[in-house]
Protein backbone atom coordinates (compact mmCIF):
# COMPACT_ATOMS: atom_id res chain seq x y z
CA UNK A 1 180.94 143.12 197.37
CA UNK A 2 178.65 142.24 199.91
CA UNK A 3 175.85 144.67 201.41
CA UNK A 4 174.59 145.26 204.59
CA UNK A 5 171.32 143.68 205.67
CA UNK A 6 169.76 146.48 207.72
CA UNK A 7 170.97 150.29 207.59
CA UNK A 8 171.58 151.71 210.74
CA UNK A 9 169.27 154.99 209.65
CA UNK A 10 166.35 153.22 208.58
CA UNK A 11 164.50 152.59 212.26
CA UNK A 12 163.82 149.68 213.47
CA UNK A 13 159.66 148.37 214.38
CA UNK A 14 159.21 147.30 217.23
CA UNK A 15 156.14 144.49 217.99
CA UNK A 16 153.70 146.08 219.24
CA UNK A 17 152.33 145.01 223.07
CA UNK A 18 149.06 146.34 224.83
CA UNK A 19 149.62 149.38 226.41
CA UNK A 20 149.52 149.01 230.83
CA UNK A 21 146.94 150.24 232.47
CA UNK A 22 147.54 152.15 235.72
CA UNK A 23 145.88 150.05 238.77
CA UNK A 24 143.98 153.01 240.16
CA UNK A 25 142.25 153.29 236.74
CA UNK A 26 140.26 150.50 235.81
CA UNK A 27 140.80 148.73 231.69
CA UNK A 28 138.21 149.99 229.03
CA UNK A 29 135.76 147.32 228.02
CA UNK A 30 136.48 145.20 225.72
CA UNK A 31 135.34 145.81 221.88
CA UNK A 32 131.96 145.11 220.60
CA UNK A 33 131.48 142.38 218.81
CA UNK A 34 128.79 139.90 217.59
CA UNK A 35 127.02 137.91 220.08
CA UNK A 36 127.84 134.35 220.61
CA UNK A 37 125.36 131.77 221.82
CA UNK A 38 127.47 130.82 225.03
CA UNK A 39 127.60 134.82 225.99
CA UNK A 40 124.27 135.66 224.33
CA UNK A 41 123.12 135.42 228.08
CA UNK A 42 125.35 137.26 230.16
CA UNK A 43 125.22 141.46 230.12
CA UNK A 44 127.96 143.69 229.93
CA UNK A 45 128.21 144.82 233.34
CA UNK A 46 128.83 141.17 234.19
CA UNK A 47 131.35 140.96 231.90
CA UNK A 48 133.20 143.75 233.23
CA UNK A 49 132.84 142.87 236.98
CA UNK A 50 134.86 139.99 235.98
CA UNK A 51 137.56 141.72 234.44
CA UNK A 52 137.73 144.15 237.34
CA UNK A 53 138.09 141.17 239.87
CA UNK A 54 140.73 139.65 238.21
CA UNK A 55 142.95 142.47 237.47
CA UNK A 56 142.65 143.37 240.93
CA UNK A 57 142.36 140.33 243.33
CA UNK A 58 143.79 137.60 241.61
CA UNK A 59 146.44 138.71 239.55
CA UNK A 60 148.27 140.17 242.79
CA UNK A 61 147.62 136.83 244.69
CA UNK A 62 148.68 134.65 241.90
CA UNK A 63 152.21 136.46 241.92
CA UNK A 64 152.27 136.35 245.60
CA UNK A 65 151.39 132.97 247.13
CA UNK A 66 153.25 133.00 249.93
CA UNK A 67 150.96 136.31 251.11
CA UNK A 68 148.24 135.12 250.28
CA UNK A 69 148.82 131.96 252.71
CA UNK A 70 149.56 134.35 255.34
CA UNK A 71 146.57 136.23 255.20
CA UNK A 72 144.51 132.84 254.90
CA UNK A 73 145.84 132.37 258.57
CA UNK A 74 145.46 135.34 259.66
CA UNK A 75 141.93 135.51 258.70
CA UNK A 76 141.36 131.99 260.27
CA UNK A 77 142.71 132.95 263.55
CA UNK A 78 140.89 135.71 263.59
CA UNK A 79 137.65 134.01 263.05
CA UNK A 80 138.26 131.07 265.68
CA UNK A 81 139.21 133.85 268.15
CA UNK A 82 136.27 135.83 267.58
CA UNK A 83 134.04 132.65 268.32
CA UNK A 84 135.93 131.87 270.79
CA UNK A 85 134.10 133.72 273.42
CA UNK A 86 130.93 131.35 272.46
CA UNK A 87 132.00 128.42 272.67
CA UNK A 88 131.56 126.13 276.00
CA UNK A 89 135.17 125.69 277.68
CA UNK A 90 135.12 123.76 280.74
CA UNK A 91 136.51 124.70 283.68
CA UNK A 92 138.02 123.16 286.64
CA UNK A 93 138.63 124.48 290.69
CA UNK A 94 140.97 122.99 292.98
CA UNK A 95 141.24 123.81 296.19
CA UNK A 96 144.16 123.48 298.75
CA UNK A 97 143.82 123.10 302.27
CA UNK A 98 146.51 122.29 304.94
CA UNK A 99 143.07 121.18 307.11
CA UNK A 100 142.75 117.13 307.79
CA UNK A 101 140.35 115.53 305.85
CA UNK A 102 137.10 115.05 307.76
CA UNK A 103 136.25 111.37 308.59
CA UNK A 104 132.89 111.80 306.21
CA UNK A 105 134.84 112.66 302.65
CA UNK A 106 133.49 111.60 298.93
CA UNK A 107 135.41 109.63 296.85
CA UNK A 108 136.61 111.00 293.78
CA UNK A 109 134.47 109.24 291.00
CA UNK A 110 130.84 108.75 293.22
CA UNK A 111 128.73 111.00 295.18
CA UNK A 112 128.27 108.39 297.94
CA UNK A 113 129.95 109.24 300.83
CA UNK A 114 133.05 106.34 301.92
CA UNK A 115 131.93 104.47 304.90
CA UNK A 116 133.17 104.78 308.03
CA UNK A 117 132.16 101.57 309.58
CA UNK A 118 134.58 99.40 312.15
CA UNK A 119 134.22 96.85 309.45
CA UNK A 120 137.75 96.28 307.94
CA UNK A 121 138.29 98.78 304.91
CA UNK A 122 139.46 98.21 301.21
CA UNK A 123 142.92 98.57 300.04
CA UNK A 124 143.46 101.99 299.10
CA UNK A 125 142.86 103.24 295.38
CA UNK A 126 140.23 99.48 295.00
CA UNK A 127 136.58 99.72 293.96
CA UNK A 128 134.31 99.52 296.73
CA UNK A 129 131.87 96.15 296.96
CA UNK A 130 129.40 95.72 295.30
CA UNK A 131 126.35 94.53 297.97
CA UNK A 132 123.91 93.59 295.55
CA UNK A 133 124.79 91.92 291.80
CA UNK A 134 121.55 92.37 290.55
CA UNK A 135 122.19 96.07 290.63
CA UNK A 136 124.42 97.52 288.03
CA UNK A 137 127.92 98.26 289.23
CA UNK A 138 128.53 102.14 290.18
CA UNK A 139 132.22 103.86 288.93
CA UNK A 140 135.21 102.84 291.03
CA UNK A 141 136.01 104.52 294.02
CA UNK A 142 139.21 105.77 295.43
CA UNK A 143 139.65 105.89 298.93
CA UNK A 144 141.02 108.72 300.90
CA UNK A 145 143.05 107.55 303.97
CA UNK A 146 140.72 108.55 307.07
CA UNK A 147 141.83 111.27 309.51
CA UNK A 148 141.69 110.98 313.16
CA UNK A 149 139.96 114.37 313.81
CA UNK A 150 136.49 114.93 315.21
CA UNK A 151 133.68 115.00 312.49
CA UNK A 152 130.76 115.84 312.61
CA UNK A 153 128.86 112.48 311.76
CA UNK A 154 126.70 111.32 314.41
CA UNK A 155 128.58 108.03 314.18
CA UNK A 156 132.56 109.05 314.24
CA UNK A 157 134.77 106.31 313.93
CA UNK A 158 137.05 105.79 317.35
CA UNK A 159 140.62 106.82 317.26
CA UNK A 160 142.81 104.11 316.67
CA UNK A 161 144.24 102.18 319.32
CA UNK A 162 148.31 103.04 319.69
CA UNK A 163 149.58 99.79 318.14
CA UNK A 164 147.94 100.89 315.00
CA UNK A 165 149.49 104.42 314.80
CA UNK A 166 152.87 102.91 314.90
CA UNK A 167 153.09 100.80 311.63
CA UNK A 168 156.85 100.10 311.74
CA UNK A 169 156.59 99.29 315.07
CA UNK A 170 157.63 100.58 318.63
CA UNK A 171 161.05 101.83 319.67
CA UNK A 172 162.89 100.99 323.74
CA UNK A 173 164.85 103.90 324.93
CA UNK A 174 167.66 102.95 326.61
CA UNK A 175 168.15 104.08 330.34
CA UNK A 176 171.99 104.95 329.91
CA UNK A 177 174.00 105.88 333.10
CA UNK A 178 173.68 109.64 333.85
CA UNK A 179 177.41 110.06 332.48
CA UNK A 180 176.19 109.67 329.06
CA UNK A 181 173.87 112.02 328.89
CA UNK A 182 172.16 113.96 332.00
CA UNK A 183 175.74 114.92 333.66
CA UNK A 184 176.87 115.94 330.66
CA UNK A 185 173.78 118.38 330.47
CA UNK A 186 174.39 119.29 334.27
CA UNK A 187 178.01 120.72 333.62
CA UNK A 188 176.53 122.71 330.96
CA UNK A 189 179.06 125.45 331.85
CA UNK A 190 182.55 123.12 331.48
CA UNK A 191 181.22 121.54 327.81
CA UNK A 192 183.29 124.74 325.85
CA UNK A 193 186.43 126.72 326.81
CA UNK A 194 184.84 130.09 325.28
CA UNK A 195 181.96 129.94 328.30
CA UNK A 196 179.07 128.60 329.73
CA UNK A 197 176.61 127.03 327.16
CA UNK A 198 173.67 126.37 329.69
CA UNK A 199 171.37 128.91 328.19
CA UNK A 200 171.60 127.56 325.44
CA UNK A 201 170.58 124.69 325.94
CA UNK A 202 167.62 124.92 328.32
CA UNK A 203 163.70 124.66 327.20
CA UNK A 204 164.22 121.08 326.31
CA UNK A 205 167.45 122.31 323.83
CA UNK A 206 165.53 124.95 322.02
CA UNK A 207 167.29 127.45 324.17
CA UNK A 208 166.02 130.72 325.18
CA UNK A 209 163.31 132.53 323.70
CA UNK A 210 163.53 135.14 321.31
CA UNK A 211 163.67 138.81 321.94
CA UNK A 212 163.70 141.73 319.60
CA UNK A 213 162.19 140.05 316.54
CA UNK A 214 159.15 141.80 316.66
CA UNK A 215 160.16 144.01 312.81
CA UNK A 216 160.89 139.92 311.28
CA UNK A 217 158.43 137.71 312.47
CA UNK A 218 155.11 138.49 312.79
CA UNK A 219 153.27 139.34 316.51
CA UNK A 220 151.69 136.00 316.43
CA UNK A 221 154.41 134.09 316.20
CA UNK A 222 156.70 135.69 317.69
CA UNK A 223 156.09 133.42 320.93
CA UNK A 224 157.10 130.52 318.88
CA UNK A 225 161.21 131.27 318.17
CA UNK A 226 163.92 130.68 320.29
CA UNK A 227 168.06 130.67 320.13
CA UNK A 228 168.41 127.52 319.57
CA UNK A 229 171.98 126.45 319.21
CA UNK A 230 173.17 124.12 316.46
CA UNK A 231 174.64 121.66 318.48
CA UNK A 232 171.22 121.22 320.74
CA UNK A 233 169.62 117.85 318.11
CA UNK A 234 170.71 115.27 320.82
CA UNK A 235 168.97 116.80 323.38
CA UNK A 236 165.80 118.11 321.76
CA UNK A 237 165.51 114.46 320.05
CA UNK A 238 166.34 113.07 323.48
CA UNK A 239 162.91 114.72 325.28
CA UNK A 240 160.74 113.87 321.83
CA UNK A 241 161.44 110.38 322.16
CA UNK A 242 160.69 110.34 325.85
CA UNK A 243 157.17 111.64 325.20
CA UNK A 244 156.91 109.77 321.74
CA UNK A 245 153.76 108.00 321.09
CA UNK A 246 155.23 104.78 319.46
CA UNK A 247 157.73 104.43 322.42
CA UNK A 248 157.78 101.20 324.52
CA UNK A 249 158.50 100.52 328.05
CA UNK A 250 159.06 96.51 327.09
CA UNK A 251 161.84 95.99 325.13
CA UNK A 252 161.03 92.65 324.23
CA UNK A 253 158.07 94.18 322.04
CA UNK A 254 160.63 97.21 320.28
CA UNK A 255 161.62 97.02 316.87
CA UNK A 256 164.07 99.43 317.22
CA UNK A 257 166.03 100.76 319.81
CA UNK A 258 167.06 104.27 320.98
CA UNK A 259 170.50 105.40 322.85
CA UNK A 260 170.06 108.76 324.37
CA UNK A 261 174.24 109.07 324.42
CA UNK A 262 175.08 112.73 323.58
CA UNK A 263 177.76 112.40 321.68
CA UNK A 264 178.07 115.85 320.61
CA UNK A 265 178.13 117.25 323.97
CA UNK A 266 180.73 114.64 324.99
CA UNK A 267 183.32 115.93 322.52
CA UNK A 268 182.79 119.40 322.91
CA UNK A 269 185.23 120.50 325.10
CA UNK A 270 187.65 118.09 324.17
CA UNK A 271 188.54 119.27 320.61
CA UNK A 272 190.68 121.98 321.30
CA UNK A 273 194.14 122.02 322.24
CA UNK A 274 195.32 120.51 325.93
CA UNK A 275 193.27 116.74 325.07
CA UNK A 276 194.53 113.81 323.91
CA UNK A 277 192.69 111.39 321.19
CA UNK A 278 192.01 109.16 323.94
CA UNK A 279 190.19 111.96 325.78
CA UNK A 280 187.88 112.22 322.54
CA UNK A 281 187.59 108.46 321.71
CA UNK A 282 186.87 107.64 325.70
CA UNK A 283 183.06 108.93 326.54
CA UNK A 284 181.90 106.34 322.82
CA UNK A 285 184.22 103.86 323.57
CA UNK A 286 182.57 103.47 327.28
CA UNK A 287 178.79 104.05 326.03
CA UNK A 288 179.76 101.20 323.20
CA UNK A 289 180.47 99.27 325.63
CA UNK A 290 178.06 99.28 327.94
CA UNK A 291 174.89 98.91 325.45
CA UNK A 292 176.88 95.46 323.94
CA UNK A 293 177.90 94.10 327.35
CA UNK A 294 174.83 95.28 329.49
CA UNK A 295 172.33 95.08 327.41
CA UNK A 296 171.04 91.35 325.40
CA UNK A 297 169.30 93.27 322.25
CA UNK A 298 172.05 94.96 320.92
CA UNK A 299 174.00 91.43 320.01
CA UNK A 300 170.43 89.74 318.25
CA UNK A 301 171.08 91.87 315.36
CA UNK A 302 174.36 93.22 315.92
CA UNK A 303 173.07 97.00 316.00
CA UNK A 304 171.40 96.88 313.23
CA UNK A 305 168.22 97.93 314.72
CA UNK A 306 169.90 100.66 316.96
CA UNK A 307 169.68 104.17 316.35
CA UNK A 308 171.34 107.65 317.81
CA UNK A 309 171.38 111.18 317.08
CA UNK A 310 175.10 113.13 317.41
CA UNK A 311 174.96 116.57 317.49
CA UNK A 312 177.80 117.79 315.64
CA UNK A 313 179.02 117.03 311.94
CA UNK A 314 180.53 114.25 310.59
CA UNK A 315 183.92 116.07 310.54
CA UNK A 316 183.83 115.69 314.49
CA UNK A 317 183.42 112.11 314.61
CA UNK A 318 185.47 110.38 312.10
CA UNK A 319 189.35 110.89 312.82
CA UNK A 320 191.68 108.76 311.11
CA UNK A 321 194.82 109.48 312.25
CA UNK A 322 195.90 110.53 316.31
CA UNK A 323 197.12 114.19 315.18
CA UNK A 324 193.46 114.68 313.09
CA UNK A 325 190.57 116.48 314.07
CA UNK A 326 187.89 115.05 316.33
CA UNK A 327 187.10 111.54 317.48
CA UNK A 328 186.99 108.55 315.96
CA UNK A 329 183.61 107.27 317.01
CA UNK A 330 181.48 106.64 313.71
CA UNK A 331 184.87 104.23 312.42
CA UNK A 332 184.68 102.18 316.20
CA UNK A 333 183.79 98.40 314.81
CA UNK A 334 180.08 98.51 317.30
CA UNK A 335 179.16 101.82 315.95
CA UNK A 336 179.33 100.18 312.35
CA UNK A 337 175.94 98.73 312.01
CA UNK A 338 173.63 101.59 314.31
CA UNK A 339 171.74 104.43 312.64
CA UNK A 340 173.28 107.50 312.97
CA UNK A 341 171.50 110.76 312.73
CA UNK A 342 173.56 114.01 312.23
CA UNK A 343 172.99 117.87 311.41
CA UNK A 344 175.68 117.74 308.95
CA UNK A 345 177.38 115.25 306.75
């Protein structure tokens, strides 16, 4: 017969643990007892100061790292922004002007002005000379191109001689027969089926000038707009080039070459129905022509220095078949090599 070990009446002890203390109460000192000669020094309220600190601060912190990180960085920002405002930040002001530069400018790294001799200046973005070794160097410079407007220096450098304004060289405009371009602008009023088109292109190809804008555009510029139509390029490019500062009257001395054929104008009026392809192909065909059998420059580089503008889109110029739209002017074998300048590919 075997007995129990324990009898479920008798009770059971339990250890015995420290009893919690609430936090908003603080823990009772601890007992008296016999002084030591480590603590023989220190008081009681010392003693209890540290008790209180670490039931409160650190025993939170030490079960919460994480905030205690986050309130590390919080109090750090806080501190660098609050300094902040002392601290020396520099500061920098650029300004933007759609004014030319004046001829008298500073470079970017000196306070000496950049001369504006007639002797031949530095490559752009080099140091400046240095006129006397025995001095030490100053900081690079970086030049500004010059402008050609007035300054007030009591020496301004001349404006520069055409030849030098055109760096790529000059350009010959061609002196086509009238039926390339100026009939075509005379019969302004046979160019589409829907009507005349000759107020539209007047004023050089801008057209006439605008009326009723006056709530859009502003009262000062107002002057300025006109109904220009979209198919006006070859003739407003026409008149620029005429009154072009890098044109040439010698066409031995051109680099480039300009024919003032309309081509969009040409075309016009022979899209629509009641033409034939050869009625669209005919006015490029005969300007082609004439500027390879008339004229000795075209064949020295075989066009590749000839330029145009044609007023339409592409759409109007490339036809590949007889019963397509348009002309087939861009895919003739002379137009293969010239520039071609359109509104629209």
């Amino acid at each position: 017969l075997m007995l129990p070990i324990s009898n479920n009446s008798s009770p059971v002890k339990k250890p015995k643990t420290p009893p919690d203390f609430p936090p908003s109460s603080p823990p009772p000192p601890p007992p008296p007892s016999s002084p030591s000669p480590k603590s023989s020094s220190s008081s009681p309220s010392s003693s209890l100061d540290v008790v209180i600190f670490k039931s409160y601060f650190l025993s939170p912190l030490s079960r919460h790292p994480r905030c205690c990180l986050i309130l590390s960085l919080l109090l750090l920002h806080l501190l660098i922004f609050s300094f902040s405002h002392y601290l020396p930040i520099p500061t920098f002001s650029i300004t933007l002007s759609h004014s030319p530069l004046p001829l008298s400018t500073y470079s970017a790294f000196s306070a000496a002005p950049i001369s504006t001799s007639p002797s031949p200046a530095p490559h752009p973005l080099s140091p400046s000379p240095n006129p006397n070794p025995d001095q030490r160097k100053p900081p690079p410079r970086v030049w500004v191109p010059l402008s050609p407007s007035p300054s007030p220096s009591p020496n301004p450098n001349p404006s520069p001689e055409p030849d030098k304004q055109c760096s790529y060289g000059k350009f010959y405009v061609y002196d086509l027969p009238p039926e390339f371009n100026a009939e075509i602008y005379q019969n302004c009023d046979k160019l589409s089926p829907w009507g005349s088109r000759c107020a539209a292109l007047s004023n050089g190809g801008f057209g006439q000038k605008a009326t009723g804008i006056e709530r859009i555009v502003p009262a000062n510029l107002s002057h300025a707009w006109y109904w220009t139509d979209q198919f006006a390029a070859e003739i407003i490019f026409h008149h620029r080039m005429l009154r072009h500062k890098c044109r040439t009257l010698v066409a031995e001395s051109a680099a480039a070459f300009y024919i003032p054929f309309y081509a969009g104008l040409a075309v016009g009026k022979y899209l629509w129905d009641g033409y034939t392809p050869r009625d669209r192909d005919e006015p490029c065909e005969k300007m082609l022509d004439w500027v390879q059998g008339k004229m000795p420059y075209f064949n020295k580089s075989n066009g590749w220095d000839h330029f145009l503008v044609m007023g339409r889109i592409t759409w109007d110029f490339r036809r590949l078949k007889d019963d397509d739209w348009g002309s087939r002017c861009i895919l003739m074998p002379t137009m293969r090599n010239i520039t071609r300048l359109l509104i629209e590919r």
